[in-house]
N, C-alpha and C. Protein backbone atom coordinates (compact mmCIF):
# COMPACT_ATOMS: atom_id res chain seq x y z
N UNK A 1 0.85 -1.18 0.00
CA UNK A 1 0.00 0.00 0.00
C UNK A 1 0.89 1.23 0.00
N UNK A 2 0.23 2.23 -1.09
CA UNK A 2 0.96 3.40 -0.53
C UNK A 2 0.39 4.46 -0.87
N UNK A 3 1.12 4.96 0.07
CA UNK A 3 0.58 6.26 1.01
C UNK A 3 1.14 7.45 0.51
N UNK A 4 -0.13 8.56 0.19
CA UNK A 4 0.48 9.30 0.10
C UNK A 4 -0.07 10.89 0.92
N UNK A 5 0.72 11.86 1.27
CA UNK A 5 0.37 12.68 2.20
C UNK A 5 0.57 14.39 1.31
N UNK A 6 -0.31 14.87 2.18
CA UNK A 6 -0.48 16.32 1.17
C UNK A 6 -0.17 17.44 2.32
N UNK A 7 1.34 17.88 2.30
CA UNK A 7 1.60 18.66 3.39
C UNK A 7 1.34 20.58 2.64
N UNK A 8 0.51 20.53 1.84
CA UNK A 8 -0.23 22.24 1.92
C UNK A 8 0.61 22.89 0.42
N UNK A 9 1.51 21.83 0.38
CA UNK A 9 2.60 22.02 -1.21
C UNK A 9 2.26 21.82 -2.50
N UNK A 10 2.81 22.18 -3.81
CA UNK A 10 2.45 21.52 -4.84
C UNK A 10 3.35 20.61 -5.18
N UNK A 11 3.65 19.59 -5.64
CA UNK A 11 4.69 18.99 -6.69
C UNK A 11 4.11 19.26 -8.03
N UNK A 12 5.68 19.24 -8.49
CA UNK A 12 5.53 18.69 -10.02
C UNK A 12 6.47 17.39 -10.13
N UNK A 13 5.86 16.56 -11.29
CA UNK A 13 6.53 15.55 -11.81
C UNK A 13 6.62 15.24 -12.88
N UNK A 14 7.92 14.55 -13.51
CA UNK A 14 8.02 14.65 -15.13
C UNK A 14 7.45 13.26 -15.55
N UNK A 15 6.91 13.11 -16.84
CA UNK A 15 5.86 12.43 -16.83
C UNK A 15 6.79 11.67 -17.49
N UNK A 16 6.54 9.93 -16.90
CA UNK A 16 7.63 9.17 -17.17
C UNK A 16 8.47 8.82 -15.59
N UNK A 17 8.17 9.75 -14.67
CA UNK A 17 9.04 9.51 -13.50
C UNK A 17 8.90 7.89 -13.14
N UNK A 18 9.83 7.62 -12.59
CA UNK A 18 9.27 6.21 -12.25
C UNK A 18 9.86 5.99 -10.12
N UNK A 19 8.17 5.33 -9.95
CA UNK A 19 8.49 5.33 -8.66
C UNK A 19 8.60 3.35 -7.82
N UNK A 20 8.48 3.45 -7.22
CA UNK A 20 8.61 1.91 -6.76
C UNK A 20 7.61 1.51 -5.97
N UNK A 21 6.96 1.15 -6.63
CA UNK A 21 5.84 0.27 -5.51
C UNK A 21 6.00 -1.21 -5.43
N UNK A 22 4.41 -2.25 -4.78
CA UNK A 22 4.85 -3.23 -4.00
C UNK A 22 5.44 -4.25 -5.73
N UNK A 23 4.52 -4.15 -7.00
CA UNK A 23 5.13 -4.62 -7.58
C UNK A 23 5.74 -4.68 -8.85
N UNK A 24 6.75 -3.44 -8.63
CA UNK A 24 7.83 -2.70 -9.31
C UNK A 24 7.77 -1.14 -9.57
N UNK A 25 8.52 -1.23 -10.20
CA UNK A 25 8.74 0.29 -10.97
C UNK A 25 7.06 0.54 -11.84
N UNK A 26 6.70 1.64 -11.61
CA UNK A 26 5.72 2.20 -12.42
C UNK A 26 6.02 3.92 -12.80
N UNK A 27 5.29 4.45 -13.92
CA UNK A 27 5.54 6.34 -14.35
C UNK A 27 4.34 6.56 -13.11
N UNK A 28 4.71 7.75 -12.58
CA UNK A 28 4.20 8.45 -11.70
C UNK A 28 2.78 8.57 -12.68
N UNK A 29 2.57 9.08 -13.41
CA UNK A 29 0.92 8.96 -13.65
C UNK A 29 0.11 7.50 -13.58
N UNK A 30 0.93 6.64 -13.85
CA UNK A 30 0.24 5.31 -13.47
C UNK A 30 -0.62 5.43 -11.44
N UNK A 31 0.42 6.08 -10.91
CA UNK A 31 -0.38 6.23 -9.53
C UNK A 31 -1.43 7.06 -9.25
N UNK A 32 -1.23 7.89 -10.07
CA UNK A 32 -2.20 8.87 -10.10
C UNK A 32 -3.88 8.53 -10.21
N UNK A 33 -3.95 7.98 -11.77
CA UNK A 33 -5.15 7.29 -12.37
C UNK A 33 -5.89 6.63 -11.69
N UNK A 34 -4.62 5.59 -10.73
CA UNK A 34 -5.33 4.33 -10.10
C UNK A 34 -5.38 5.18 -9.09
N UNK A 35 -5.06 6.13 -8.00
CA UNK A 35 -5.88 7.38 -7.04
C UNK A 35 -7.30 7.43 -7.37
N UNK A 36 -7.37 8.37 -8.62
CA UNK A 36 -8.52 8.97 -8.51
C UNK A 36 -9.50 7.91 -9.54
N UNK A 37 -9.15 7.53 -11.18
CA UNK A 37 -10.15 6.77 -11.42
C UNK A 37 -10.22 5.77 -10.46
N UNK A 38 -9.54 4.62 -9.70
CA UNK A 38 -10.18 3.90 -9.19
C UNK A 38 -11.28 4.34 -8.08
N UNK A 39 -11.51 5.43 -7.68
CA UNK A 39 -12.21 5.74 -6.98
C UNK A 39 -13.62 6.21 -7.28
N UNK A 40 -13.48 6.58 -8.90
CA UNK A 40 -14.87 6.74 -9.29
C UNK A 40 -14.69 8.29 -9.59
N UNK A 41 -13.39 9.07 -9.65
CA UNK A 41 -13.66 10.19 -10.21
C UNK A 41 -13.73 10.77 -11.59
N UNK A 42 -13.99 11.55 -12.00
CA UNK A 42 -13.59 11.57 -13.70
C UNK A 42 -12.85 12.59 -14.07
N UNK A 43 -12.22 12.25 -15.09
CA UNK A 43 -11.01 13.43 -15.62
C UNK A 43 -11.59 14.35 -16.49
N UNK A 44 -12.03 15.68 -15.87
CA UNK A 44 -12.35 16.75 -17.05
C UNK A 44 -11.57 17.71 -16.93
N UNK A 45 -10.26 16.91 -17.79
CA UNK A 45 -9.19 17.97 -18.12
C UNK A 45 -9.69 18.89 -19.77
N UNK A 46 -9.89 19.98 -19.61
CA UNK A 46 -10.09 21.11 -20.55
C UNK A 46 -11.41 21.53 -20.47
N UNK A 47 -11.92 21.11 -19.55
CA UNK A 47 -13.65 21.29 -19.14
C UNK A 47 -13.20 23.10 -18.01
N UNK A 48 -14.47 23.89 -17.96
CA UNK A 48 -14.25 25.22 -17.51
C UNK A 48 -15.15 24.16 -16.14
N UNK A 49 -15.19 25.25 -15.07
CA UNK A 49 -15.69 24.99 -13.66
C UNK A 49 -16.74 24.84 -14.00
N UNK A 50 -17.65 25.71 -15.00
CA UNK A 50 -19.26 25.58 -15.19
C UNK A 50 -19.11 24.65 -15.74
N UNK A 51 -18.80 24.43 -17.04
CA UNK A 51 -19.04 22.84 -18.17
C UNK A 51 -19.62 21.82 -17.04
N UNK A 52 -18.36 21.52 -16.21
CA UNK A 52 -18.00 20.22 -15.14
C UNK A 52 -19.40 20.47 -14.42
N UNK A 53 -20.27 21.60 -13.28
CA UNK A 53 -21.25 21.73 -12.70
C UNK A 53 -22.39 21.66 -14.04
N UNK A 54 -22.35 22.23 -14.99
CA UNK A 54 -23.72 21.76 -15.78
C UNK A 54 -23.67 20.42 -16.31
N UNK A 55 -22.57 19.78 -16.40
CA UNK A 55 -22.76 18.28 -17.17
C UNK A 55 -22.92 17.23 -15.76
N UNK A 56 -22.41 17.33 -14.63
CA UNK A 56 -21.95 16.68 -13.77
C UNK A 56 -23.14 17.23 -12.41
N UNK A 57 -23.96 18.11 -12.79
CA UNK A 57 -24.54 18.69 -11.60
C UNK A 57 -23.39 19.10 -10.25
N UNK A 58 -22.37 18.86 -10.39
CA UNK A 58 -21.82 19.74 -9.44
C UNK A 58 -20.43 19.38 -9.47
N UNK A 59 -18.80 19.83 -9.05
CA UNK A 59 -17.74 19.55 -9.57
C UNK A 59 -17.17 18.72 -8.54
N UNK A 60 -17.67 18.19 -7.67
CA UNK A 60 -17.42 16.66 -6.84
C UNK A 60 -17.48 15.45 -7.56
N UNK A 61 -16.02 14.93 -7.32
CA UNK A 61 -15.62 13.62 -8.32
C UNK A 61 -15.02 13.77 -9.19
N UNK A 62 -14.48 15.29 -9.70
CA UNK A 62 -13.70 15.16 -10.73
C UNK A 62 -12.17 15.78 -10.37
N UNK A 63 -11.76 15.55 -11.66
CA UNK A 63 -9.97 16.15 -10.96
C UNK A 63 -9.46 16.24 -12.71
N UNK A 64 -8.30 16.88 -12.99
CA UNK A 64 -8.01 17.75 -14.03
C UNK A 64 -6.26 17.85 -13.88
């Protein structure tokens, strides 16, 4: 399992990074995806704040 913690900062990461989990090396967006899609959120990357609240009734669940 891993953990990750949000101390009030931003990162950036180059896409391609590769980190180590329980089984192997994966690109840092591979952790990402499995974060939030496995959780049921959806990606409305290029969507405005309204788009996301009029298609979605409200902008809970998504991430960008």
């Amino acid at each position: 399992m891993l953990n990750i913690k949000y101390f009030g900062t931003s990162h950036c990461f180059v896409i391609g990074t590769l980190i180590t989990m329980e089984d192997g090396q994966k690109p840092i967006e591979e952790l990402f995806l499995g974060m939030y899609q496995g959780d049921g959120y959806v990606n409305t990357s290029g969507w405005s704040p309204k788009e996301e609240s009029d298609f979605y009734g409200s902008r809970g669940g998504t991430y960008h």
